[in-house]
Protein backbone atom coordinates (compact mmCIF):
# COMPACT_ATOMS: atom_id res chain seq x y z
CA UNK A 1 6.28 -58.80 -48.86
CA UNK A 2 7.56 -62.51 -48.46
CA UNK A 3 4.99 -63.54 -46.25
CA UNK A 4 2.05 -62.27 -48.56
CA UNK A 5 0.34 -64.65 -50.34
CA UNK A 6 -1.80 -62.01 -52.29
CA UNK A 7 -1.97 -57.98 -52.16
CA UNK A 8 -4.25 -56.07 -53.74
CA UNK A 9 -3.23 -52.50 -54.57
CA UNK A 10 -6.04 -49.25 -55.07
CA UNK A 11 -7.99 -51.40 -57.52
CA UNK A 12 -10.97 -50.06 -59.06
CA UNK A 13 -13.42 -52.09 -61.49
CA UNK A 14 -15.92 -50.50 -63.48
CA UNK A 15 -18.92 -51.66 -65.57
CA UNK A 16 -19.84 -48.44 -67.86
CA UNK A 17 -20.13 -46.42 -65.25
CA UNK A 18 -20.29 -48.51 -62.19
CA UNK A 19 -17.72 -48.69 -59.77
CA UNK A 20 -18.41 -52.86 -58.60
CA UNK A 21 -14.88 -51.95 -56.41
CA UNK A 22 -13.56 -48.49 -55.97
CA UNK A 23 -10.47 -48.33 -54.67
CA UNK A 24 -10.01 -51.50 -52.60
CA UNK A 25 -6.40 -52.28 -50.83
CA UNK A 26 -6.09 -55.58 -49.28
CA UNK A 27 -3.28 -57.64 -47.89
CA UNK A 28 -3.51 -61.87 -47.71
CA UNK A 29 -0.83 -63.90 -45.18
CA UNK A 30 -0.04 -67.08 -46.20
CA UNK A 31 -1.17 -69.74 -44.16
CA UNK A 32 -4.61 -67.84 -42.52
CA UNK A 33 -7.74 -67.93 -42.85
CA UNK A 34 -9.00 -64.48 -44.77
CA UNK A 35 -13.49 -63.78 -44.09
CA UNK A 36 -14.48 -61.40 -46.92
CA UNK A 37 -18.67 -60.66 -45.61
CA UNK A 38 -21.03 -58.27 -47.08
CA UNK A 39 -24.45 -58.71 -48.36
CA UNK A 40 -25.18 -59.75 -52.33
CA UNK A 41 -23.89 -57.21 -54.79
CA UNK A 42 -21.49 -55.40 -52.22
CA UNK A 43 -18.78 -56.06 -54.41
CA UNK A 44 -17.16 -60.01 -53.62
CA UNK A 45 -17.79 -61.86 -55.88
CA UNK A 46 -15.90 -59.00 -58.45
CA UNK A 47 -13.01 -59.27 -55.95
CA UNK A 48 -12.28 -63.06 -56.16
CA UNK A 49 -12.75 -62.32 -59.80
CA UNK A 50 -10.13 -60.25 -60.19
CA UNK A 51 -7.83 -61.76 -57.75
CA UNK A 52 -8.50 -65.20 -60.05
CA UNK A 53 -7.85 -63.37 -63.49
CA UNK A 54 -11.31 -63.60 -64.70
CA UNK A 55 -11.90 -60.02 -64.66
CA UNK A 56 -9.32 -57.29 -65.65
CA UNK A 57 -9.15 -54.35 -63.10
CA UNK A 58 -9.55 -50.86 -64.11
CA UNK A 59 -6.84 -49.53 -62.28
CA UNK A 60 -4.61 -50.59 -59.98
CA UNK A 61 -2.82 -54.11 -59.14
CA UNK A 62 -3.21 -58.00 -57.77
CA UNK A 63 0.15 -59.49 -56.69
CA UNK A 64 -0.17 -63.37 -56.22
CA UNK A 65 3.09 -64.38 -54.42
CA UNK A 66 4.78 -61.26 -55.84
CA UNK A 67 3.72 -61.91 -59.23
CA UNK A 68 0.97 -59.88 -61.17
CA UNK A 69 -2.55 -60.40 -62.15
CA UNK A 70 -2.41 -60.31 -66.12
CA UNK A 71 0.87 -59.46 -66.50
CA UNK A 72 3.03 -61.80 -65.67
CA UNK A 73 0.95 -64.84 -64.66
CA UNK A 74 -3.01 -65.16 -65.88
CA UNK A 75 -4.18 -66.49 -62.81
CA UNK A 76 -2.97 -67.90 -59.48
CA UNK A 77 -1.20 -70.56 -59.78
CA UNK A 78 -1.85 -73.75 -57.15
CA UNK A 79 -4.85 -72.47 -56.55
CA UNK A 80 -8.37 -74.03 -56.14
CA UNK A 81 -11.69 -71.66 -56.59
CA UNK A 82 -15.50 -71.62 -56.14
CA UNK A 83 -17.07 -68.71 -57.58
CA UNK A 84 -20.80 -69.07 -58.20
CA UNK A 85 -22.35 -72.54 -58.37
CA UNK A 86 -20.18 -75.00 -59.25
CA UNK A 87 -20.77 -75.73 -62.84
CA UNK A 88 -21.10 -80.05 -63.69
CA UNK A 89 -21.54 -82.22 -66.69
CA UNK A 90 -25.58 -83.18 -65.37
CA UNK A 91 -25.69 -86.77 -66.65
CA UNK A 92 -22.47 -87.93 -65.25
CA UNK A 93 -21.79 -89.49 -61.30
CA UNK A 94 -19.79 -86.92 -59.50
CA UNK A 95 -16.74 -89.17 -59.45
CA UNK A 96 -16.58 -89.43 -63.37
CA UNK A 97 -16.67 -85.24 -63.29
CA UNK A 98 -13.81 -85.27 -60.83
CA UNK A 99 -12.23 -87.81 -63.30
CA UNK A 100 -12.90 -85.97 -66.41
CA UNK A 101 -11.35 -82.14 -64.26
CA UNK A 102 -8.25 -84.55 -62.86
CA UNK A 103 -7.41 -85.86 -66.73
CA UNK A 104 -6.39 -81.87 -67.40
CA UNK A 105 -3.13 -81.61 -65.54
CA UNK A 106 -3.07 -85.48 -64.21
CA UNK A 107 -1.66 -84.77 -60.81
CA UNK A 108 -3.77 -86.68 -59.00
CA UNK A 109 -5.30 -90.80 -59.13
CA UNK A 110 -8.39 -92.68 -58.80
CA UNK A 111 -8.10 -93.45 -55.11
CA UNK A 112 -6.85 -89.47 -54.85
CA UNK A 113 -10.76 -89.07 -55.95
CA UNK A 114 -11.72 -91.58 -53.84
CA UNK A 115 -10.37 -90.42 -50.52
CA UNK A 116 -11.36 -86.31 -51.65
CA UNK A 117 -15.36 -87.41 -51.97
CA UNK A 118 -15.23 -89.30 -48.49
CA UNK A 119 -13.81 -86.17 -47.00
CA UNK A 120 -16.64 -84.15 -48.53
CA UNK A 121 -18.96 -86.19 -47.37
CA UNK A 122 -20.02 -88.05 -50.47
CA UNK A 123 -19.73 -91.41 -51.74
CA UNK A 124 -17.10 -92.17 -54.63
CA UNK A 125 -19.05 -94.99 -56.02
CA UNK A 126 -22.16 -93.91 -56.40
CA UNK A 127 -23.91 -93.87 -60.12
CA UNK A 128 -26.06 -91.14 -59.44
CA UNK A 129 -26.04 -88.25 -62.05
CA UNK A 130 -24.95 -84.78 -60.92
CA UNK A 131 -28.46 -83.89 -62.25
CA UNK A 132 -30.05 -85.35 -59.17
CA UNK A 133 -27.87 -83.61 -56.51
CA UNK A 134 -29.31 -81.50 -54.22
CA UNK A 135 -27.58 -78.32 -53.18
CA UNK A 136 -25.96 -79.40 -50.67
CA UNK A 137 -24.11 -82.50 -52.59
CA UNK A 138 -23.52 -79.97 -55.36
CA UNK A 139 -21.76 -78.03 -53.25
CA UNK A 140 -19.56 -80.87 -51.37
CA UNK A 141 -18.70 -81.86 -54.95
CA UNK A 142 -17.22 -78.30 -56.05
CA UNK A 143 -15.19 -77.76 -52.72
CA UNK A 144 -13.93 -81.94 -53.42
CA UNK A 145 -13.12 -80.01 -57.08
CA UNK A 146 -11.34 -76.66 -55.47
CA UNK A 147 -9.13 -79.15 -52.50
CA UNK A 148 -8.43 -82.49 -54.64
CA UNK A 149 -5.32 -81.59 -56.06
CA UNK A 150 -3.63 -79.96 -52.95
CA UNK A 151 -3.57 -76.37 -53.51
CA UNK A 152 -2.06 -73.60 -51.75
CA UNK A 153 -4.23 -71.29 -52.08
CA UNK A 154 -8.50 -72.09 -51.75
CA UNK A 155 -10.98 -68.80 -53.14
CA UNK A 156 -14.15 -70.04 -52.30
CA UNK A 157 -17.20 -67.75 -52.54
CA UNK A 158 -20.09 -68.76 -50.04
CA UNK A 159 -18.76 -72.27 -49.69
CA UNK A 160 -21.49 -72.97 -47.47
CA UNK A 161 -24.20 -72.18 -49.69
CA UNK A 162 -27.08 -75.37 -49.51
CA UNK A 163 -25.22 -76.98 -46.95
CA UNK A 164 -27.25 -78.32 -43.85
CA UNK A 165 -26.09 -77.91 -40.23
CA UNK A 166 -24.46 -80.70 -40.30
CA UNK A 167 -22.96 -80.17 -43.56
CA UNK A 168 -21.45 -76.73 -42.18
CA UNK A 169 -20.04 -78.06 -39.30
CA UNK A 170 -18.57 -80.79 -41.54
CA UNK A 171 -16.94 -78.06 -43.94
CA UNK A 172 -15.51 -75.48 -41.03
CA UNK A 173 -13.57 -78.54 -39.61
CA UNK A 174 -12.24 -79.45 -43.41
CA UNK A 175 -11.05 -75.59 -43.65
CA UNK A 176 -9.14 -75.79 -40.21
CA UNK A 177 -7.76 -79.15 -41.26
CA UNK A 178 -6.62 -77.37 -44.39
CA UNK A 179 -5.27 -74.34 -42.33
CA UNK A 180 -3.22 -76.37 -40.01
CA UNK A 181 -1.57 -78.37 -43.07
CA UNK A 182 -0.60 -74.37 -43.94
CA UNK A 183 -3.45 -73.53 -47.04
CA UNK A 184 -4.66 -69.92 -47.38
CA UNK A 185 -7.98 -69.88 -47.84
CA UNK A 186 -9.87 -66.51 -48.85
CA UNK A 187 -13.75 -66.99 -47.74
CA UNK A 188 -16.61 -64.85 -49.04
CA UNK A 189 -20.19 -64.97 -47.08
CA UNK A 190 -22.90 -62.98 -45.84
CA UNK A 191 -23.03 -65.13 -42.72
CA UNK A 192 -21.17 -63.67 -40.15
CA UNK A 193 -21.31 -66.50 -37.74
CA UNK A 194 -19.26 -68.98 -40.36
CA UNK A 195 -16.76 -65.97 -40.78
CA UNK A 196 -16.45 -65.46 -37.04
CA UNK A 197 -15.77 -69.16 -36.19
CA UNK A 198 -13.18 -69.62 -38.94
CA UNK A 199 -11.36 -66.79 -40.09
CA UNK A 200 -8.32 -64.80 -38.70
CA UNK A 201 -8.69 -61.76 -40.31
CA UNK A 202 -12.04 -60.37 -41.57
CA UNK A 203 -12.62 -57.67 -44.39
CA UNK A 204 -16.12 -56.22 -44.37
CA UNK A 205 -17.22 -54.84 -48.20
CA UNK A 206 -19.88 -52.55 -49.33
CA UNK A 207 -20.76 -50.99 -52.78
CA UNK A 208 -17.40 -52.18 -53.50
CA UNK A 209 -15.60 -50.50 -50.58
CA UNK A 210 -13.61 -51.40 -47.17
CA UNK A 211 -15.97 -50.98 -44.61
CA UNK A 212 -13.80 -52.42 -41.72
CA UNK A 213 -11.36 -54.62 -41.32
CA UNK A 214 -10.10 -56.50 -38.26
């Protein structure tokens, strides 16, 4: 459907004998907001996976703007993605990691970097090693990584993980920003209250099946 950004069709993924998601059907708009909640281990994290090509379903399919999952594209393409903790080289600033990530496909420049940070909330010019982060500044530094080259299409998996009050209410404003300049943005969380005051639809998971969705 042309105004799908992803579908997922009765996919199934299995570990052995474990069914992580049994099953699952899922339309994405383009353009929205999309709340994935359920607790730890219901089955989310495997989702984004799959959507993102790092883990090949067991049955069924993962259309990314009408194109497949492992067939005929790897992964999405224009996309930007948390899943887990952000991963960092330790003993370098976080403007030299965003440097060494932006060399790969050089889209974007130093002041690109620049301006990304500030709207994280961090400070471009600072020496201090990734190693010393807290959380929190971790976690500002991998959604800087996921947005700084303009993608279509965010997958971020508890975003808000670490993140202080104020550091929440900084990030729900950033994904609305990113909304109105038309992004689709797939959020995973167990906390229903950032779900509720961000997303348009919401898809609640368990054991890796649809629970509700509104």
């Amino acid at each position: 459907m042309e105004n799908q950004m992803i579908e997922v069709q009765s996919v199934t993924k299995k570990f052995k004998e474990y069914k992580a998601l049994d099953q699952v059907s899922l339309n994405f708009e383009k353009g929205k907001i999309h709340g994935i909640i359920g607790r730890n281990g219901s089955g989310k994290t495997v989702l984004f996976k799959c959507i993102c090509g790092f883990l090949k379903t067991s049955e069924g399919t993962i259309l990314v703007n009408g194109k497949q999952i492992g067939k005929e594209i790897e992964s999405p393409p224009n996309a930007g993605i948390i899943i887990e903790t952000p991963g960092f080289l330790s003993s370098y600033s976080g403007y030299q990691n965003l440097s060494f990530l932006a060399c790969i496909r050089n889209r974007i420049k130093k002041e690109d970097i620049y301006r990304i940070m500030e709207k994280v909330g961090l400070d471009p010019k600072s020496r201090k090693h990734v190693g010393k982060y807290s959380m929190g500044m971790r976690q500002r530094l991998g959604i800087a990584q996921a947005i700084m080259e303009d993608p279509d299409l965010l997958i971020l998996d508890e975003p808000m993980n670490g993140l202080d009050n104020q550091g929440v209410d900084d990030m729900r404003k950033l994904f609305m920003e990113l909304k109105t300049n038309g992004k689709t943005i797939l959020l995973a969380s167990h906390n229903r209250e950032d779900i509720s005051a961000l997303c348009d639809t919401v898809v609640e998971i368990d054991h890796g099946k649809i629970l509700n969705q509104i």
